[in-house]
ModelCIF file with pLDDT and N, C-alpha, C, O atoms, coordinates in Angstrom:
data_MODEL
#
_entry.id   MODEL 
#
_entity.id                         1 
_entity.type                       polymer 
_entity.pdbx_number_of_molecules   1 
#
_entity_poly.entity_id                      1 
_entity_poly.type                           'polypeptide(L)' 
_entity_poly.nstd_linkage                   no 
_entity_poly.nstd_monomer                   no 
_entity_poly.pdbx_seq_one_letter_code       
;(UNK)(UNK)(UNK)(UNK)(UNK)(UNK)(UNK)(UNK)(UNK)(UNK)(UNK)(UNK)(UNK)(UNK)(UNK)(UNK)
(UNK)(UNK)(UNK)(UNK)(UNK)(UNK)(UNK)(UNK)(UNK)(UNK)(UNK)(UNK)(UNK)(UNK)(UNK)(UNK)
(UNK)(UNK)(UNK)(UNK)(UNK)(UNK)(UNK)(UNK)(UNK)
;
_entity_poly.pdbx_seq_one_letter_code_can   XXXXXXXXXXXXXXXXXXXXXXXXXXXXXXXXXXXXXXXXX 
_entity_poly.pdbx_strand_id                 A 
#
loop_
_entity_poly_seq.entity_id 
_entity_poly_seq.num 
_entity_poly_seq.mon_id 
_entity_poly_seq.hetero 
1 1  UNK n 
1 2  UNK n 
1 3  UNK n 
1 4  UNK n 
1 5  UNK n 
1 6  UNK n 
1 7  UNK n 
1 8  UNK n 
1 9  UNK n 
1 10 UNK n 
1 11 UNK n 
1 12 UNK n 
1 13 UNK n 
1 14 UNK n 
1 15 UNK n 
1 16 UNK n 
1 17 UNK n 
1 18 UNK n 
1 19 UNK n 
1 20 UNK n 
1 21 UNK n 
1 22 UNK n 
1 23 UNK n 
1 24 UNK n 
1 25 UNK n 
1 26 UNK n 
1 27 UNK n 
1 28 UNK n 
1 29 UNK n 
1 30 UNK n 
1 31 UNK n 
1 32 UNK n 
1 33 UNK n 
1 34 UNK n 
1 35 UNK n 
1 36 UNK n 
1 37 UNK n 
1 38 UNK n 
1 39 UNK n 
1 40 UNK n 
1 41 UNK n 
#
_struct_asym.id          A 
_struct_asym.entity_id   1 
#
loop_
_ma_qa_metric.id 
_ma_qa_metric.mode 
_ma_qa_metric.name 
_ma_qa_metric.software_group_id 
_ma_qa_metric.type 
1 global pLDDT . pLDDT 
2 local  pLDDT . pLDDT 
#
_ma_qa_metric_global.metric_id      1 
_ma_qa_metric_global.metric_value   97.61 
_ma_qa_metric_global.model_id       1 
_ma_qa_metric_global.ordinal_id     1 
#
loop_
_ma_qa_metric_local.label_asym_id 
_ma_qa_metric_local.label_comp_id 
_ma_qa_metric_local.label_seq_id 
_ma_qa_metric_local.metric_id 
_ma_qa_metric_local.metric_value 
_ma_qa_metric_local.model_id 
_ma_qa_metric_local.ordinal_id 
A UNK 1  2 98.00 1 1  
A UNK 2  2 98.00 1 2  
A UNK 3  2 97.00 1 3  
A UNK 4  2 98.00 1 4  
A UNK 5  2 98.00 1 5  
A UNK 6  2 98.00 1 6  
A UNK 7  2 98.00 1 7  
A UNK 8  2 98.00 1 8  
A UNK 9  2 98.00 1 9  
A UNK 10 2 98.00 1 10 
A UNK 11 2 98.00 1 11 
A UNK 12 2 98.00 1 12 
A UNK 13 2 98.00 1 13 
A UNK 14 2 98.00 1 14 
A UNK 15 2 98.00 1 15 
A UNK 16 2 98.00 1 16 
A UNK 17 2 98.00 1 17 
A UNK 18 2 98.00 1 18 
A UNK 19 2 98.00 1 19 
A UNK 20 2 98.00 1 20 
A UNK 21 2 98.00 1 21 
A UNK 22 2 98.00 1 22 
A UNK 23 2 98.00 1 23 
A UNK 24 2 98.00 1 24 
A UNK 25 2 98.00 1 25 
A UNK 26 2 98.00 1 26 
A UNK 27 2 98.00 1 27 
A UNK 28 2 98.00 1 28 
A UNK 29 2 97.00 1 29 
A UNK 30 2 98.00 1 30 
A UNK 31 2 98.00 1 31 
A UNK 32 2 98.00 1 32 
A UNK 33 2 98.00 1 33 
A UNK 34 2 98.00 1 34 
A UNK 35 2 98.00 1 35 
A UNK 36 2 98.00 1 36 
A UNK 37 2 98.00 1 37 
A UNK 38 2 97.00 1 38 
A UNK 39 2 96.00 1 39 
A UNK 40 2 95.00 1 40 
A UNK 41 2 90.00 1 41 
#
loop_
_atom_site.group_PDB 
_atom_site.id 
_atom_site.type_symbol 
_atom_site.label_atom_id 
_atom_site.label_alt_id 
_atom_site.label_comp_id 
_atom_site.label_asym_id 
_atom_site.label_entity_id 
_atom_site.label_seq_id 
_atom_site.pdbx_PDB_ins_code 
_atom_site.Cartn_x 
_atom_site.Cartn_y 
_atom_site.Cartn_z 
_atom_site.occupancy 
_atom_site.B_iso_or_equiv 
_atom_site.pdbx_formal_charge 
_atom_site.auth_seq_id 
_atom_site.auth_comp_id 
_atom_site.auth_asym_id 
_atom_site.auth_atom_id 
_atom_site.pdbx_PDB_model_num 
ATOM 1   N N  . UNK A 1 1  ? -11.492 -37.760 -183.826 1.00 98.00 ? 1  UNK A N  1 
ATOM 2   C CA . UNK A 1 1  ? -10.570 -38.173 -184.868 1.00 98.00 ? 1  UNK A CA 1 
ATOM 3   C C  . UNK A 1 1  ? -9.152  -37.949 -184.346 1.00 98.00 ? 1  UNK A C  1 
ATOM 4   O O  . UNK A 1 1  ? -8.812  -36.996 -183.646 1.00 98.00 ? 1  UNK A O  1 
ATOM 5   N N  . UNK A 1 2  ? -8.093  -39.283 -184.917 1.00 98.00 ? 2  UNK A N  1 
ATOM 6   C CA . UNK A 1 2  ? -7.025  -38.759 -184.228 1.00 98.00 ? 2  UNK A CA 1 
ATOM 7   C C  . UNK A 1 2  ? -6.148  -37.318 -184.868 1.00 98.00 ? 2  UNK A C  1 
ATOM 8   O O  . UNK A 1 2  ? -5.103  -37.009 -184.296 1.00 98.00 ? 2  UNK A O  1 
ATOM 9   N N  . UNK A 1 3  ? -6.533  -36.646 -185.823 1.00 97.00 ? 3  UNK A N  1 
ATOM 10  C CA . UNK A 1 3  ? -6.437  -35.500 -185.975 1.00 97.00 ? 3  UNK A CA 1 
ATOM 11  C C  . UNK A 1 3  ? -6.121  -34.164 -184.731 1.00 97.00 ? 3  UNK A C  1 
ATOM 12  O O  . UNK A 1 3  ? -5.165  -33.442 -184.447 1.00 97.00 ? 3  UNK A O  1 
ATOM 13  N N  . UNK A 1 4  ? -7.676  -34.378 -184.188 1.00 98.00 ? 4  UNK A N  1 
ATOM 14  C CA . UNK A 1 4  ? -7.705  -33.098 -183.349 1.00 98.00 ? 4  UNK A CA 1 
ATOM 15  C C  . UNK A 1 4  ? -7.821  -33.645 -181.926 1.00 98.00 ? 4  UNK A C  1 
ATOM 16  O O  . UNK A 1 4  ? -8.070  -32.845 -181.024 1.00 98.00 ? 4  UNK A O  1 
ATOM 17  N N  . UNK A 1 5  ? -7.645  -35.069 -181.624 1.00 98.00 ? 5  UNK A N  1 
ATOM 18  C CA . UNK A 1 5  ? -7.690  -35.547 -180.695 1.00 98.00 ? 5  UNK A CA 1 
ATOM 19  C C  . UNK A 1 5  ? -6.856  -34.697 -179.461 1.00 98.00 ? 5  UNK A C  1 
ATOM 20  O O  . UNK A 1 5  ? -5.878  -34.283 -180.083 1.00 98.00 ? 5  UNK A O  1 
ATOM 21  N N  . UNK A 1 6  ? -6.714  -34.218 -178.067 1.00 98.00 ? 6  UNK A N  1 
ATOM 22  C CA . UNK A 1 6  ? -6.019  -33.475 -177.541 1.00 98.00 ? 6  UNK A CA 1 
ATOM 23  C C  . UNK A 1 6  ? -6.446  -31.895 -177.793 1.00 98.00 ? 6  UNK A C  1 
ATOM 24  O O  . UNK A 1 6  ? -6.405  -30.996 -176.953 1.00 98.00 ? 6  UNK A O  1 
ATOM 25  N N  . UNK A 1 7  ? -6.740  -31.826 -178.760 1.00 98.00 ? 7  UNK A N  1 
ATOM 26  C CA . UNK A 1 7  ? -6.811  -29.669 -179.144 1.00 98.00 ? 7  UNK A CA 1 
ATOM 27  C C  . UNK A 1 7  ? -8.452  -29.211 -179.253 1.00 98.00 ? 7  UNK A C  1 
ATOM 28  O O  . UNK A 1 7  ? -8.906  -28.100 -178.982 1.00 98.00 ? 7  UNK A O  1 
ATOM 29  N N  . UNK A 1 8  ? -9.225  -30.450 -179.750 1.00 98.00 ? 8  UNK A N  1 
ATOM 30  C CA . UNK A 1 8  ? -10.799 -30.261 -179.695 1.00 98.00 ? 8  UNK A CA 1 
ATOM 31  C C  . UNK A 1 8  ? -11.480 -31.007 -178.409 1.00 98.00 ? 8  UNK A C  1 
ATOM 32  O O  . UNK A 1 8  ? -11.264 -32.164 -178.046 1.00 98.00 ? 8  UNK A O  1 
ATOM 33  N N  . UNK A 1 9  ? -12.515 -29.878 -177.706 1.00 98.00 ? 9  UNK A N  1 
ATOM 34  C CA . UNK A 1 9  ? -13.210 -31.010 -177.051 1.00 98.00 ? 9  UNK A CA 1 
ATOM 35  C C  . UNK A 1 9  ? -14.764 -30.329 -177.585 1.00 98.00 ? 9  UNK A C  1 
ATOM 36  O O  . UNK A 1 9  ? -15.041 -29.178 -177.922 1.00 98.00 ? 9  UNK A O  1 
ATOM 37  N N  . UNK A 1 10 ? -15.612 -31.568 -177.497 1.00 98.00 ? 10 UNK A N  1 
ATOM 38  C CA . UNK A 1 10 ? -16.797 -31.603 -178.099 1.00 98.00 ? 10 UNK A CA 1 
ATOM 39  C C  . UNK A 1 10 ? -17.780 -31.126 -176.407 1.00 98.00 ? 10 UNK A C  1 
ATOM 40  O O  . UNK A 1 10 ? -17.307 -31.191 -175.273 1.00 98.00 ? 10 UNK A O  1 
ATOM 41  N N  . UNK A 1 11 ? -19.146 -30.694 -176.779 1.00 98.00 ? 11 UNK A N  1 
ATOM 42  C CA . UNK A 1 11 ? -19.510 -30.796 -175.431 1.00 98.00 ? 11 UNK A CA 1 
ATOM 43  C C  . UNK A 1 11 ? -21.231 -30.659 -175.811 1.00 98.00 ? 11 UNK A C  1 
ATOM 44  O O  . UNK A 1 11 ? -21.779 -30.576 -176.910 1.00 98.00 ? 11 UNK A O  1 
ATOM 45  N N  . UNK A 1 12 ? -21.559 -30.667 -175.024 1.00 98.00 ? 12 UNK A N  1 
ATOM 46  C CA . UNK A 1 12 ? -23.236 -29.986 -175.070 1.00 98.00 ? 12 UNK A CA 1 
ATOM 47  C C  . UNK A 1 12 ? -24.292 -29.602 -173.993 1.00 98.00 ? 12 UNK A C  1 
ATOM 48  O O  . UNK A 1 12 ? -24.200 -29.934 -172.811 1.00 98.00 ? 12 UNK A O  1 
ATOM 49  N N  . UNK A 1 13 ? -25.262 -28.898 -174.505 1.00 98.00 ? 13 UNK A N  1 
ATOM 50  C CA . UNK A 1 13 ? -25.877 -28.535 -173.222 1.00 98.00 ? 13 UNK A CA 1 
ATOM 51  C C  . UNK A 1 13 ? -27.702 -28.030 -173.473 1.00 98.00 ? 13 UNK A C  1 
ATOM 52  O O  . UNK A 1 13 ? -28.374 -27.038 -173.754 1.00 98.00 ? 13 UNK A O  1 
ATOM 53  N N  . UNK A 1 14 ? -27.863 -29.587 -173.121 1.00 98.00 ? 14 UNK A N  1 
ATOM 54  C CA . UNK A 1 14 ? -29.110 -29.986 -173.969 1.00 98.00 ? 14 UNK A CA 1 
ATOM 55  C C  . UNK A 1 14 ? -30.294 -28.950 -173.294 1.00 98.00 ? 14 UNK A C  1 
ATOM 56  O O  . UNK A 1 14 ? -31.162 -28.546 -174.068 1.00 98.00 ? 14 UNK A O  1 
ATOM 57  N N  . UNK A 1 15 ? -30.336 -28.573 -172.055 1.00 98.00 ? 15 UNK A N  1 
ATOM 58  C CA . UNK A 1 15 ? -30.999 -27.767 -172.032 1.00 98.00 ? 15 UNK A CA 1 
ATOM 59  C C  . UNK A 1 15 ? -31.371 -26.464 -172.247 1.00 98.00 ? 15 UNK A C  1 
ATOM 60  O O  . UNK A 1 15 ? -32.133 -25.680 -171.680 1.00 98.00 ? 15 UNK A O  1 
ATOM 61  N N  . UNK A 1 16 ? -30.289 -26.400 -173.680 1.00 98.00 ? 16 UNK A N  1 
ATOM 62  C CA . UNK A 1 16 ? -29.937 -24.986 -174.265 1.00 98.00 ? 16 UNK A CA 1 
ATOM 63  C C  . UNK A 1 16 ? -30.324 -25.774 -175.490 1.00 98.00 ? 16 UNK A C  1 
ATOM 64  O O  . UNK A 1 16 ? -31.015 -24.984 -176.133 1.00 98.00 ? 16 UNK A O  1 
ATOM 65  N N  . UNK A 1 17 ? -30.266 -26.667 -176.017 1.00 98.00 ? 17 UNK A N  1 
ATOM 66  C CA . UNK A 1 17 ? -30.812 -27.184 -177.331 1.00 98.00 ? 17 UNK A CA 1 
ATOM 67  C C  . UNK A 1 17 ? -29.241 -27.243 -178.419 1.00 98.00 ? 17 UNK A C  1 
ATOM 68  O O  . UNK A 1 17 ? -29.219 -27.968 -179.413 1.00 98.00 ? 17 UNK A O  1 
ATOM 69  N N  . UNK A 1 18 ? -28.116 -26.433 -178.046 1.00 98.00 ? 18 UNK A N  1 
ATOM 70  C CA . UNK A 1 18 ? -26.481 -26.025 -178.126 1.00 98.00 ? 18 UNK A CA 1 
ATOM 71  C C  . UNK A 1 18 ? -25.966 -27.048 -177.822 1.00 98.00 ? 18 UNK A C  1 
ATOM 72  O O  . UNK A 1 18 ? -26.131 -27.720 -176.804 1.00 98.00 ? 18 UNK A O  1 
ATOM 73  N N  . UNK A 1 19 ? -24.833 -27.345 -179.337 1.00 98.00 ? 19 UNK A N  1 
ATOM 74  C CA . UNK A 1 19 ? -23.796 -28.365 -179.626 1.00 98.00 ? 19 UNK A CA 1 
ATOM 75  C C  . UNK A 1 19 ? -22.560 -27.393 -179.841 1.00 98.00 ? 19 UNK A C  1 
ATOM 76  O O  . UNK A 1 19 ? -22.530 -26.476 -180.661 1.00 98.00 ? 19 UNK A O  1 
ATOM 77  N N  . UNK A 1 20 ? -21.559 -27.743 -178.977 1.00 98.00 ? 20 UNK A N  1 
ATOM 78  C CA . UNK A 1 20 ? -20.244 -26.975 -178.889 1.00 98.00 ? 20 UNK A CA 1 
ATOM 79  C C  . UNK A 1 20 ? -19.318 -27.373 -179.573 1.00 98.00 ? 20 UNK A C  1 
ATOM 80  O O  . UNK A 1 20 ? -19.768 -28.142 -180.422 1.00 98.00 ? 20 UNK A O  1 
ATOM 81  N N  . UNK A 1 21 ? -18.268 -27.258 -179.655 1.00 98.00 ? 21 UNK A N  1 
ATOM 82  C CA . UNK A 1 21 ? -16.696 -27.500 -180.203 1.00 98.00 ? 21 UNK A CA 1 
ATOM 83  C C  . UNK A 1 21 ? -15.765 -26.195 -179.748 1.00 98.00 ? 21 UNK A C  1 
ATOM 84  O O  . UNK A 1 21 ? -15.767 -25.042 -180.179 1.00 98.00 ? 21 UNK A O  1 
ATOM 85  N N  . UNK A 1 22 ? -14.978 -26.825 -178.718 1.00 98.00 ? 22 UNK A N  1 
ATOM 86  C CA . UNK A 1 22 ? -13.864 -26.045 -178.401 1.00 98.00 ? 22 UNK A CA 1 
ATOM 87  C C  . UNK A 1 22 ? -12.429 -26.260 -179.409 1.00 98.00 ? 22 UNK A C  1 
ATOM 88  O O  . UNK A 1 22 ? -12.023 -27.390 -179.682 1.00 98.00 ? 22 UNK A O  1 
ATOM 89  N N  . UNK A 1 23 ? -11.988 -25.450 -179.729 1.00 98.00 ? 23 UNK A N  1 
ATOM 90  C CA . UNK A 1 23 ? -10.770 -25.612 -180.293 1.00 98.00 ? 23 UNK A CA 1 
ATOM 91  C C  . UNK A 1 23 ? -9.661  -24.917 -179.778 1.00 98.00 ? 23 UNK A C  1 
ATOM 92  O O  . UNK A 1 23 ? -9.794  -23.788 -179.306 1.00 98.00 ? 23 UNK A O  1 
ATOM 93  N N  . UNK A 1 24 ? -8.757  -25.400 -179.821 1.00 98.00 ? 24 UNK A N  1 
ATOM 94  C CA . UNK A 1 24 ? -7.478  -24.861 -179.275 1.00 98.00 ? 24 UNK A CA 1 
ATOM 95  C C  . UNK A 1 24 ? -6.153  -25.268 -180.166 1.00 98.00 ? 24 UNK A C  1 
ATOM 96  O O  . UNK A 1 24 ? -6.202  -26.135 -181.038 1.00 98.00 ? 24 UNK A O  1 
ATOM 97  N N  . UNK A 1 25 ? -5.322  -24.752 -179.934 1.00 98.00 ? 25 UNK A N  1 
ATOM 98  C CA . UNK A 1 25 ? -3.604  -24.773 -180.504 1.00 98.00 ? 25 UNK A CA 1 
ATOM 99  C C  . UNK A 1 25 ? -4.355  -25.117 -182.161 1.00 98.00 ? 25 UNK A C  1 
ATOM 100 O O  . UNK A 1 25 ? -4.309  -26.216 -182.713 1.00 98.00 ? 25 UNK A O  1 
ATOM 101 N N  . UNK A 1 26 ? -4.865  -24.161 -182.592 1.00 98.00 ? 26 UNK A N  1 
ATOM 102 C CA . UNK A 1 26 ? -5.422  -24.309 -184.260 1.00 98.00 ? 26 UNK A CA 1 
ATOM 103 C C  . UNK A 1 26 ? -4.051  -24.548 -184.808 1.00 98.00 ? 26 UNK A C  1 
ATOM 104 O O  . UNK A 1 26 ? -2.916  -24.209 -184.470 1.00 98.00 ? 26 UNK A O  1 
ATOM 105 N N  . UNK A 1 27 ? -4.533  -25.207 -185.709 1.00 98.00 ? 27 UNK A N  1 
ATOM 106 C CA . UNK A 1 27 ? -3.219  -25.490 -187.484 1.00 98.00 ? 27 UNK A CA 1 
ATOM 107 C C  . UNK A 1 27 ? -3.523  -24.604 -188.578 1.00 98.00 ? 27 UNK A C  1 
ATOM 108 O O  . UNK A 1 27 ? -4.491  -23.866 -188.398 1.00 98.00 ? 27 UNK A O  1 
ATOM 109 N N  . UNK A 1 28 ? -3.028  -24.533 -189.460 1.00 98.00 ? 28 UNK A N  1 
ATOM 110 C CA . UNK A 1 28 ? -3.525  -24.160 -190.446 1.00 98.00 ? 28 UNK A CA 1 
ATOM 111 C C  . UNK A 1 28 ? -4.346  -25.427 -191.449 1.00 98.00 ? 28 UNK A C  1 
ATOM 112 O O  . UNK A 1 28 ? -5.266  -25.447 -192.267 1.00 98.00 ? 28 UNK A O  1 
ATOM 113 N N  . UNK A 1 29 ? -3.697  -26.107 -191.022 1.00 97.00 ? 29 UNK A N  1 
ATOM 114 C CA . UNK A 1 29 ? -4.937  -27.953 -191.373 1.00 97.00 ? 29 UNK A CA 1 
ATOM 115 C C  . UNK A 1 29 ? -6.155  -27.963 -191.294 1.00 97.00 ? 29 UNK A C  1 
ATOM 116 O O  . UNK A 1 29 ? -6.922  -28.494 -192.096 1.00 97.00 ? 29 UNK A O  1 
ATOM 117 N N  . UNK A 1 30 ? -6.564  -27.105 -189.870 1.00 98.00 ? 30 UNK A N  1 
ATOM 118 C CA . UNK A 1 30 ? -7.399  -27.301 -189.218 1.00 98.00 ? 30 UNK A CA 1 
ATOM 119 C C  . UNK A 1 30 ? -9.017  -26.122 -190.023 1.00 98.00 ? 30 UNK A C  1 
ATOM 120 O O  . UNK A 1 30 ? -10.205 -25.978 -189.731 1.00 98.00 ? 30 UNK A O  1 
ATOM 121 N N  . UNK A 1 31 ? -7.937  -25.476 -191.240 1.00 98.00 ? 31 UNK A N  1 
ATOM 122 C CA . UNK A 1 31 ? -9.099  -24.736 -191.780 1.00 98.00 ? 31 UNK A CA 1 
ATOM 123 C C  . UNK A 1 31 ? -9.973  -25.446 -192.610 1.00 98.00 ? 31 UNK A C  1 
ATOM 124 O O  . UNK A 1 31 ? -9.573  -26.380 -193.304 1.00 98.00 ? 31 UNK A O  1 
ATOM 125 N N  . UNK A 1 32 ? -11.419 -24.981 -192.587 1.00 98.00 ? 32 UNK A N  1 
ATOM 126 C CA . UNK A 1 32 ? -12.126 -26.207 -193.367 1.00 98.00 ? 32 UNK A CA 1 
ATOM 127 C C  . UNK A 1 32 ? -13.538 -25.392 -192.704 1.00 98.00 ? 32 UNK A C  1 
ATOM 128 O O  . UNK A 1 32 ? -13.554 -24.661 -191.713 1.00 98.00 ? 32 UNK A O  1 
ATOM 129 N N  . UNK A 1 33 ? -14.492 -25.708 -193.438 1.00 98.00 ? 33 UNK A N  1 
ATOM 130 C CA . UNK A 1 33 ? -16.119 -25.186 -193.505 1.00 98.00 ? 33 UNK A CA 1 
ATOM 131 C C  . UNK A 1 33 ? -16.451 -26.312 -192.485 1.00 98.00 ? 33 UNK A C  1 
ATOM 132 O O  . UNK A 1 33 ? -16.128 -27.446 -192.839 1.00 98.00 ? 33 UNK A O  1 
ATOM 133 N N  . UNK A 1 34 ? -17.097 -26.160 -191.170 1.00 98.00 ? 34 UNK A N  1 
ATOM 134 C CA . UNK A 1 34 ? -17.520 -26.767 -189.997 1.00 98.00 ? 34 UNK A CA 1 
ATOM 135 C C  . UNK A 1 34 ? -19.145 -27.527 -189.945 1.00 98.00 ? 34 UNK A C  1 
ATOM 136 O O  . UNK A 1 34 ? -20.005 -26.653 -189.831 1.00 98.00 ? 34 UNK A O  1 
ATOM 137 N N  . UNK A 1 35 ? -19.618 -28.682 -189.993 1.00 98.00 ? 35 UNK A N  1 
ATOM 138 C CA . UNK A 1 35 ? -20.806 -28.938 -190.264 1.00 98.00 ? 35 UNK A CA 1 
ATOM 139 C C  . UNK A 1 35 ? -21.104 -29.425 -188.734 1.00 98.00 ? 35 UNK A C  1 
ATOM 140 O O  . UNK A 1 35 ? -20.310 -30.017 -188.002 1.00 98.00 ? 35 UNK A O  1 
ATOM 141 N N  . UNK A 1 36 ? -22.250 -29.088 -188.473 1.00 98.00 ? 36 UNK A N  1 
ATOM 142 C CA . UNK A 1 36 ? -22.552 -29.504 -187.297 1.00 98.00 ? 36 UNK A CA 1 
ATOM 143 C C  . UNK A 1 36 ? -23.875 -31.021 -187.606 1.00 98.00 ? 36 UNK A C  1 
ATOM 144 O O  . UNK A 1 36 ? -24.866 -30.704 -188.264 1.00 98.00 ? 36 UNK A O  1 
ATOM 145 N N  . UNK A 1 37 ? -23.804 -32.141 -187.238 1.00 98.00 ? 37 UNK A N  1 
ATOM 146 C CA . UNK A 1 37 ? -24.750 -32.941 -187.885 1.00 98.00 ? 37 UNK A CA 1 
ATOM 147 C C  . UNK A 1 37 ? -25.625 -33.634 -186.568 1.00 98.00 ? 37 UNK A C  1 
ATOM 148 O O  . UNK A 1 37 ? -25.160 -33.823 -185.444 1.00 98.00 ? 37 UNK A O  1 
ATOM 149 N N  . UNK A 1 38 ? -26.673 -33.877 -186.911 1.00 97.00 ? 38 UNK A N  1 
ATOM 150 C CA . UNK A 1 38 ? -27.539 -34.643 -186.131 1.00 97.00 ? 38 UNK A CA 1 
ATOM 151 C C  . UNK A 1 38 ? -27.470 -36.575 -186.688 1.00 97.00 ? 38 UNK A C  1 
ATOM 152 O O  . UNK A 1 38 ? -27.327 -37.006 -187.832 1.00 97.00 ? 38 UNK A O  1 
ATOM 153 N N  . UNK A 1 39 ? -27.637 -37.383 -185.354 1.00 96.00 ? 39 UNK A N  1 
ATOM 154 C CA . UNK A 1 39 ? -27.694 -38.413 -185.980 1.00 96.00 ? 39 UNK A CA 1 
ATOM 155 C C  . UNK A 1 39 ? -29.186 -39.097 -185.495 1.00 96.00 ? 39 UNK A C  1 
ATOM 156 O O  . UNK A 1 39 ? -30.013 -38.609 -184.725 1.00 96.00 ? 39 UNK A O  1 
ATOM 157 N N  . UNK A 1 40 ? -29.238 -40.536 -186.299 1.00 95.00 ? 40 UNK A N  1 
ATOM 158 C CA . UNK A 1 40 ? -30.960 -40.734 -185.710 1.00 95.00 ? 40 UNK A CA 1 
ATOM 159 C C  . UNK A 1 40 ? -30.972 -41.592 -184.592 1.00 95.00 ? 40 UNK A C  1 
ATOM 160 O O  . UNK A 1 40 ? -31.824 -42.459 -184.782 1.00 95.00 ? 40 UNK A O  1 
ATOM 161 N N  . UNK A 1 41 ? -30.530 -41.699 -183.757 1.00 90.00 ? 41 UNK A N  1 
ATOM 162 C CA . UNK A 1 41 ? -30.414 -42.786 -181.927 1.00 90.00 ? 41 UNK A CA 1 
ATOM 163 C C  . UNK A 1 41 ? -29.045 -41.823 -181.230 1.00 90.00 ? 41 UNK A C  1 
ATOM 164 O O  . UNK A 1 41 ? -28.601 -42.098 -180.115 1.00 90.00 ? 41 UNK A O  1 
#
């Protein structure tokens, strides 16, 4: 999103079964309850 575009990077590491999110230079915007979602393809 162009929101956090630049300050988040997404990553993963499937042979850990682990979905990441790095964050950096936080806002106070940026507070908010975090959902992690699966999609189906």
């Amino acid at each position: 999103a162009d929101s956090v575009k630049g300050r988040f990077t997404i990553s993963r590491d499937n042979a850990k079964n682990t979905l990441y999110l790095q964050m950096i230079s936080l806002k106070p915007e940026d507070t908010a309850v975090y959902y992690c979602t699966k999609w189906n393809s």
